[in-house]
Protein backbone atom coordinates (compact mmCIF):
# COMPACT_ATOMS: atom_id res chain seq x y z
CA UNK A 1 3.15 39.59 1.96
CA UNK A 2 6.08 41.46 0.43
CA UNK A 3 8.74 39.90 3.25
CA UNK A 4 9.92 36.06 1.59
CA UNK A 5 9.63 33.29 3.47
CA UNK A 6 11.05 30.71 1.11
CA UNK A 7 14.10 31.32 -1.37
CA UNK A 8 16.02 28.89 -4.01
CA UNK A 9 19.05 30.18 -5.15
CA UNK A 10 19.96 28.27 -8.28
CA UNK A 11 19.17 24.75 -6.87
CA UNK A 12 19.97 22.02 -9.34
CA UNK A 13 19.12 18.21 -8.55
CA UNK A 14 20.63 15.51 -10.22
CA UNK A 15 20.43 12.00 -10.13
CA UNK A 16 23.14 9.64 -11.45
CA UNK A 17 22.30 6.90 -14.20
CA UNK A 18 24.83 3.77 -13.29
CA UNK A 19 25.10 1.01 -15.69
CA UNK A 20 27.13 -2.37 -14.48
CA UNK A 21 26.49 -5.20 -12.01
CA UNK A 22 29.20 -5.48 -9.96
CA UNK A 23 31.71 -2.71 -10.96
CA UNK A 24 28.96 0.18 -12.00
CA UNK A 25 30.35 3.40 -13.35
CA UNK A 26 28.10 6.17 -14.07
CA UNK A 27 26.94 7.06 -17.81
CA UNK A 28 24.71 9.91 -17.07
CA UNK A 29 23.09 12.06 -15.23
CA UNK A 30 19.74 13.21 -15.01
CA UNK A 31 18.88 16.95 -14.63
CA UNK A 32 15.57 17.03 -12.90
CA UNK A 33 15.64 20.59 -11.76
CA UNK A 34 18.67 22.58 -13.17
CA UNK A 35 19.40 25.69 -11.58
CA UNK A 36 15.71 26.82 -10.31
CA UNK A 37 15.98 30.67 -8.55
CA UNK A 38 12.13 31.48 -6.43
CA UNK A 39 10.84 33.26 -4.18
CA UNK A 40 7.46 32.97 -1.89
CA UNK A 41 6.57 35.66 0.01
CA UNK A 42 4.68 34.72 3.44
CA UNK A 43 0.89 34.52 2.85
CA UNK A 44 1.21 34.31 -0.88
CA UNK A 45 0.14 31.13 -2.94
CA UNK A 46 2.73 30.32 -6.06
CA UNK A 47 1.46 28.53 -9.16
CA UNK A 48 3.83 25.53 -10.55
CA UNK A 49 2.81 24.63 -13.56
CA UNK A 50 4.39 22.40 -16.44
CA UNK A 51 4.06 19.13 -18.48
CA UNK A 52 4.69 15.76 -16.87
CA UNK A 53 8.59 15.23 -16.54
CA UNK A 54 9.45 18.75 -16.16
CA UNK A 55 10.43 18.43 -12.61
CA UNK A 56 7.62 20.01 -10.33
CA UNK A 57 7.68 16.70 -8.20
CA UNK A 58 11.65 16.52 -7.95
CA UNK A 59 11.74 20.27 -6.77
CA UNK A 60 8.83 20.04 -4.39
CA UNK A 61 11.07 17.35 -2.64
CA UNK A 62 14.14 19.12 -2.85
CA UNK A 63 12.80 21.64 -0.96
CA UNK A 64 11.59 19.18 1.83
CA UNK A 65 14.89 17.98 1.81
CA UNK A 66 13.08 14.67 0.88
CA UNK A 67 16.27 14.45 -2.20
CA UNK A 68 19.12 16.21 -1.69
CA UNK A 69 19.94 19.02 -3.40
CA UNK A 70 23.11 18.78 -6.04
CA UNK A 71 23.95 22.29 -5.97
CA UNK A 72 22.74 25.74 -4.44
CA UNK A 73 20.91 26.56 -1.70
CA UNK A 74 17.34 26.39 -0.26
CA UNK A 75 16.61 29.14 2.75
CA UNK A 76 13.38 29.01 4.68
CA UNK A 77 13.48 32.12 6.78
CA UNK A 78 17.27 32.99 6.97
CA UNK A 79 17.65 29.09 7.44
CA UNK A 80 19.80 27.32 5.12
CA UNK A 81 18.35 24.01 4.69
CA UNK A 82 21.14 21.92 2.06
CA UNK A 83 23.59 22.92 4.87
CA UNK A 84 21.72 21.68 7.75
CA UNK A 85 22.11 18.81 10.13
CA UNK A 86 19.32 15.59 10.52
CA UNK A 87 18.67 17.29 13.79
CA UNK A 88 17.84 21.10 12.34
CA UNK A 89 16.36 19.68 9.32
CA UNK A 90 13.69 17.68 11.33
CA UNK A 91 13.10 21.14 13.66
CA UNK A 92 12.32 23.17 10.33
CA UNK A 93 9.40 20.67 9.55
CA UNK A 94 7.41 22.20 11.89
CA UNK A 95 7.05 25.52 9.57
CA UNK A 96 7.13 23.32 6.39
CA UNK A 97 4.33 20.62 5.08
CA UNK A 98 3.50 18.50 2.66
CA UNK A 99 0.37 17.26 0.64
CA UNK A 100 1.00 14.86 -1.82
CA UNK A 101 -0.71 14.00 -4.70
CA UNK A 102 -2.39 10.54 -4.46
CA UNK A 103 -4.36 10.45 -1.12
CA UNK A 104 -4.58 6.38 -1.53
CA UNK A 105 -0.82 5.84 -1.36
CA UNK A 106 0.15 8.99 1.26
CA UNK A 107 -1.62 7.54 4.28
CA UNK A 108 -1.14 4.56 6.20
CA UNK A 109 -3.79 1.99 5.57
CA UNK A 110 -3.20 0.07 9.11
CA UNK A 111 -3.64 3.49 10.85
CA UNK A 112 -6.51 5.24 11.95
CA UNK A 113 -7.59 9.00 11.06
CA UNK A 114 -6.50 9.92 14.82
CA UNK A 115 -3.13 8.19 14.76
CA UNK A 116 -2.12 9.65 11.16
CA UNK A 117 -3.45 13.47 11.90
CA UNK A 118 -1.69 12.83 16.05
CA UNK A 119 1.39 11.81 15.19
CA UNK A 120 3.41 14.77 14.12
CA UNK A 121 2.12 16.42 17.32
CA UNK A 122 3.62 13.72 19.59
CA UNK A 123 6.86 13.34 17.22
CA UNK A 124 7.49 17.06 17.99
CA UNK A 125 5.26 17.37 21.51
CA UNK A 126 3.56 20.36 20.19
CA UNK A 127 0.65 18.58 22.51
CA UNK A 128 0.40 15.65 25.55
CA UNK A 129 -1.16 12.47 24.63
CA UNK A 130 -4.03 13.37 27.04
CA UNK A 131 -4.51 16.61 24.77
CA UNK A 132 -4.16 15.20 21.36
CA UNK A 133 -7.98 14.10 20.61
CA UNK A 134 -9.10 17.57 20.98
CA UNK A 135 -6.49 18.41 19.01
CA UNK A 136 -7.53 15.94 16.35
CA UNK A 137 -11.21 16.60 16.51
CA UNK A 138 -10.56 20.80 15.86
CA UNK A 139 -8.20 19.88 12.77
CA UNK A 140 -10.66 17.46 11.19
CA UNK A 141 -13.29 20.34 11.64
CA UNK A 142 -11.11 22.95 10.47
CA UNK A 143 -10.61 20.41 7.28
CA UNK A 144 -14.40 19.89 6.73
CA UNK A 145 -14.78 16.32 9.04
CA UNK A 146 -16.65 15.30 11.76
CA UNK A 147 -14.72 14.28 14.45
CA UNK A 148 -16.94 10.96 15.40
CA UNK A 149 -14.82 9.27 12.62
CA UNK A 150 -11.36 9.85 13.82
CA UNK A 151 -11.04 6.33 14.77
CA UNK A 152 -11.70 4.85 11.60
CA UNK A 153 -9.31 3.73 8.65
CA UNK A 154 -8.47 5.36 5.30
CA UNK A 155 -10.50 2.52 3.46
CA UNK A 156 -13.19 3.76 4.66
CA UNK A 157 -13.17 7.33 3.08
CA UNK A 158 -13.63 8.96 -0.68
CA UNK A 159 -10.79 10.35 -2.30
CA UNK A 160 -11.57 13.76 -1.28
CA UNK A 161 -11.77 13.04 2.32
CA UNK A 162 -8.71 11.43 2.45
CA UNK A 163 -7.27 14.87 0.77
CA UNK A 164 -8.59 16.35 3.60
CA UNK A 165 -7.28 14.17 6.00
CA UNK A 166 -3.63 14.87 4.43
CA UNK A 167 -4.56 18.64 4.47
CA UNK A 168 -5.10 18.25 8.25
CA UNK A 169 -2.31 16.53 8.98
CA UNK A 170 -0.11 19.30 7.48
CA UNK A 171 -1.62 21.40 9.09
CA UNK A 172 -1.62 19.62 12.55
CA UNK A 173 1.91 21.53 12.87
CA UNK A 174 0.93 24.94 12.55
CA UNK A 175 3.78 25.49 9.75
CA UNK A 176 4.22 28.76 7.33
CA UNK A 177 4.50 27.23 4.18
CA UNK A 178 3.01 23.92 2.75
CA UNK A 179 3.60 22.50 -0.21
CA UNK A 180 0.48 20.75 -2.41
CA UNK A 181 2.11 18.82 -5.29
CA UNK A 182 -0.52 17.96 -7.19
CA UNK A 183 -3.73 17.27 -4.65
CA UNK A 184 -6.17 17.65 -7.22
CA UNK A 185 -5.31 15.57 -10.11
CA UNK A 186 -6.54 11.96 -8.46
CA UNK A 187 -10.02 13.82 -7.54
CA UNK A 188 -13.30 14.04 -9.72
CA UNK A 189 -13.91 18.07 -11.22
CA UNK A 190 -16.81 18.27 -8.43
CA UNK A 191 -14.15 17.16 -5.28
CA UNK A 192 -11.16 19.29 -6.64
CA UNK A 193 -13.70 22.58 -6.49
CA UNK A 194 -14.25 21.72 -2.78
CA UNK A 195 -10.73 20.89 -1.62
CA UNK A 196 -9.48 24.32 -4.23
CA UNK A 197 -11.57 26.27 -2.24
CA UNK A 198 -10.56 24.55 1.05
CA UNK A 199 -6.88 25.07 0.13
CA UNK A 200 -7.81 28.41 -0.71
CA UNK A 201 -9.68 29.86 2.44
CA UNK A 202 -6.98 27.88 4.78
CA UNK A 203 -4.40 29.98 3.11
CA UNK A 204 -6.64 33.19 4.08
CA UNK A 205 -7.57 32.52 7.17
CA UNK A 206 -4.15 31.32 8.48
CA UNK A 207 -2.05 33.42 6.54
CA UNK A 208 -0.05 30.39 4.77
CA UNK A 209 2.47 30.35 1.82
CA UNK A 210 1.03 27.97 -0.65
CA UNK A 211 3.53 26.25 -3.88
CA UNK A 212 0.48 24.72 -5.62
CA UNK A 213 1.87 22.52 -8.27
CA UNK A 214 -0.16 21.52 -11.17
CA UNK A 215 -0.46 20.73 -15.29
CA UNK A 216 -3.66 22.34 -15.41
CA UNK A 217 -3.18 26.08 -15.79
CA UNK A 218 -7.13 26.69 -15.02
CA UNK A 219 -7.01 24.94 -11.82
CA UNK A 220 -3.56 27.35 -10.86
CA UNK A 221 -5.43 30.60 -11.97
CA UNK A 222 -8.51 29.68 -9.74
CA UNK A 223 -6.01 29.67 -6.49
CA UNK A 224 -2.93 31.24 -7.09
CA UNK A 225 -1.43 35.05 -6.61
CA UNK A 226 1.74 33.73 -9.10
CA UNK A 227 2.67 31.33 -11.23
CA UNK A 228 5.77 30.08 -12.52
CA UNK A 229 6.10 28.36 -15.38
CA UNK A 230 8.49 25.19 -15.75
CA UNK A 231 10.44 23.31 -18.52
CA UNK A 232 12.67 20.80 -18.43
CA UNK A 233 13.89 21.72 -14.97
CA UNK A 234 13.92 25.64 -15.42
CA UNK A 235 11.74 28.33 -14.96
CA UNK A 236 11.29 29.99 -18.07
CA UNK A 237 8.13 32.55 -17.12
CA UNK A 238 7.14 34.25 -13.65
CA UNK A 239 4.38 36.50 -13.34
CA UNK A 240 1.07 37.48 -11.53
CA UNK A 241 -1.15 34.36 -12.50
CA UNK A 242 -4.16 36.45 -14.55
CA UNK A 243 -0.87 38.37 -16.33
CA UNK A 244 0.21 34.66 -17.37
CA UNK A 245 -3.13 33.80 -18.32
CA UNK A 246 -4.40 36.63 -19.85
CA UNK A 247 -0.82 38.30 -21.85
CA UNK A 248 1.89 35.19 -21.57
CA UNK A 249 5.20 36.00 -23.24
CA UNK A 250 7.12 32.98 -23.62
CA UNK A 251 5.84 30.37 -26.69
CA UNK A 252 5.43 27.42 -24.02
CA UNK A 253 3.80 29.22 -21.68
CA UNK A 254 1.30 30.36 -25.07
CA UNK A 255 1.00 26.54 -25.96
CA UNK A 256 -0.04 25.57 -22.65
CA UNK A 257 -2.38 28.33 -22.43
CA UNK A 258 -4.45 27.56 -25.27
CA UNK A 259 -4.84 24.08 -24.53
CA UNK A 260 -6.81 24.93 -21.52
CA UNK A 261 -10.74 24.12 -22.37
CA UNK A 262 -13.79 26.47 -22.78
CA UNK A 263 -16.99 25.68 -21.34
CA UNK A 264 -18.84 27.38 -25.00
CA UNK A 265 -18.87 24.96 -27.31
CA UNK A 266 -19.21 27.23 -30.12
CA UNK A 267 -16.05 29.25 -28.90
CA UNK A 268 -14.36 25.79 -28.07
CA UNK A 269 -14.78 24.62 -31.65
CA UNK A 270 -13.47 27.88 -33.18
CA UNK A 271 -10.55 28.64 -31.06
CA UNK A 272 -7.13 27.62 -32.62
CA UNK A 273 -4.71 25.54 -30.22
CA UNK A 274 -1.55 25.74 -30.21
CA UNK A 275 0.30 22.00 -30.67
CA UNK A 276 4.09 21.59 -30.19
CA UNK A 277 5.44 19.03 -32.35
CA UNK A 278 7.74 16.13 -31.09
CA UNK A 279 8.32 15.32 -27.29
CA UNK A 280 9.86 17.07 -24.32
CA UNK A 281 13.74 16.21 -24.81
CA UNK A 282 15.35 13.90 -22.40
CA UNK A 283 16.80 15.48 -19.20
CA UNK A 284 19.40 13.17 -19.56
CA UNK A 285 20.56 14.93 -22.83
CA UNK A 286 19.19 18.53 -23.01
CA UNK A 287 19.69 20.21 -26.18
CA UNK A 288 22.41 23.34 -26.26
CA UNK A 289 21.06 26.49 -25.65
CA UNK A 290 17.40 27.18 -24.70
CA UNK A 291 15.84 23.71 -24.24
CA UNK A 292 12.50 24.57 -25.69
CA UNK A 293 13.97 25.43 -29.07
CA UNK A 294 13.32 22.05 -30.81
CA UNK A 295 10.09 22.28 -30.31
CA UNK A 296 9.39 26.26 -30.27
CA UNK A 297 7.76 27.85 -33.38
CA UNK A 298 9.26 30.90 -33.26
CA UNK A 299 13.14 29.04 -32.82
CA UNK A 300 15.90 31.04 -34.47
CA UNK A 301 19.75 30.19 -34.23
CA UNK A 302 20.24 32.33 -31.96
CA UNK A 303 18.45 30.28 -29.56
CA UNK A 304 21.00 27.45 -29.34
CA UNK A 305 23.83 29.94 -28.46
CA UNK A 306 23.26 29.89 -25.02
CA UNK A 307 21.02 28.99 -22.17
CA UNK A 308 18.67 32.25 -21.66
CA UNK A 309 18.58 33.82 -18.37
CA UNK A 310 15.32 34.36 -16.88
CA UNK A 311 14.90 38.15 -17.13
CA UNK A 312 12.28 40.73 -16.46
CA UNK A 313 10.02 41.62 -19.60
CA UNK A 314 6.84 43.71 -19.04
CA UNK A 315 5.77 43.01 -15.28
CA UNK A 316 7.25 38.85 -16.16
CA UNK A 317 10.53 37.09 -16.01
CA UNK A 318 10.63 35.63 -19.25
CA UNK A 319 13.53 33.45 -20.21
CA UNK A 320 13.35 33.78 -23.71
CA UNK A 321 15.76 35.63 -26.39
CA UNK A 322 12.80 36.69 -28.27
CA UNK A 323 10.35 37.87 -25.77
CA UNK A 324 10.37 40.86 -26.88
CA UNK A 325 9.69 40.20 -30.56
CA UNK A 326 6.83 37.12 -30.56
């Protein structure tokens, strides 16, 4: 578990705002992730957690290679994947899967369970056609489904067994690492236990690298090993996910903590939340030096002097000036 599998070296992605109709010239530019450093480490599952807009999507994708990457570099065993070729990019696949988030909209409505979870393993001939039901049929069990409905249509399924039909698909490759963005958020509590603990013993039992992205920091501490914490397109905490939980360091990584619900009433009532004022600034326009100050309680001038680096404080990496003092 100690050897990486997956590391991001300072990857920024950017998207250009263009204003104009015929002559456009570009205004802006959008920093969804800006300058992201990770590492997973094979069989371990990583926690993404942040608000909505902070750039979990954008950096799941850039590390598909489904958006290019503006700047640095994204290695998936030894392989460097912004410098690779259609050709190489389409080989690493095979150790690199996705799930998305809304099962509805990820699989094809006009084909059936066998053609969606077959298809990678003709596109890559992992199998012959003759092979592929049995193929099918062990990956639907593996997932939780009975084979006898591999030949019917996504219509004709709940939400979480379409999950589980995307789960199967990624897995349908064999790969290393896959990559859940989300998989739980469309899914009532009682489905998102079973497809957690799916996810969960899959990872076990197959010794996969998991990046589990998510808002809610409960669901993350029920699956993950670490989590990293994001804002505005950085990480700005990094730790072992009950550390985070349990002793968190940075004030947005506090404020999201204690909006996480308890099942006592009495305690739930009682407790004290923490509520940032104002909005998440605009990626477009990020304010000087640590982006959370705006909104950050414990914001001192010091804080717009520069952009803090994400350091190591107390078994975390904390990018905060203050860590140390809050």
């Amino acid at each position: 578990m100690n050897e990486p599998i997956l590391e991001l070296r300072d990857v920024k992605t950017h998207f250009p705002v263009h204003e104009g109709f015929l002559f456009k010239r570009q205004t802006a530019t959008v920093r969804a992730v800006d300058g992201v450093n990770l590492t997973v480490r094979k069989g371990e599952v990583l926690g993404l957690v942040g608000e909505s807009g902070c750039g979990k999507s954008t950096l799941a994708r850039t590390i598909m290679q489904l958006v290019p990457t503006t700047a640095g570099t994204v290695v998936l065993e030894g392989r460097n994947l912004t410098a690779g070729t259609t050709a190489e990019i389409k080989a690493v696949r095979r150790d690199m899967q996705m799930v998305f988030q809304d099962p509805y909209a990820s699989l094809n409505p006009r084909m059936t369970v066998f053609a969606t979870i077959a298809e990678p393993l003709l596109v890559h001939g992992v199998c012959r056609p003759a092979e592929a039901t049995a193929r099918v049929a062990e990956l639907m069990q593996t997932v939780g489904l009975a084979p006898r409905f591999m030949q019917k249509y996504p219509h004709e399924f709940s939400g979480g067994q379409r999950q589980r039909i995307a789960i199967a698909r990624a897995l349908a490759l064999q790969p290393k690492i896959i990559i859940a963005d989300e998989p739980v958020s469309a899914l009532d509590v009682s489905i998102q236990a079973q497809i957690l603990n799916l996810l969960s013993e899959l990872c076990r039992r197959m010794h996969l690298a998991l990046i589990f992205i998510a808002h809610d920091l409960s669901v993350v501490k029920h699956i993950s090993d670490r989590v990293a914490v994001m804002y505005l397109g950085k990480i700005v905490e990094l730790g072992p996910a009950v550390d985070i939980i349990e002793r968190p360091y940075h004030p947005y990584t506090r404020a999201l903590i204690s909006a996480i619900p308890t099942p006592d009433p009495d305690a739930e009532r009682n407790r004290q939340r923490i509520v940032l004022p104002g909005d998440p600034p605009s990626p477009i326009n990020p304010p000087p030096g640590c982006a959370f100050h705006p909104r950050c309680p414990h914001a001192r001038d010091r804080c717009k002097a520069g952009v803090p680096p994400l350091l190591p404080h107390r078994g975390h990496e904390v990018a905060c000036v203050r860590a140390g003092e809050i």
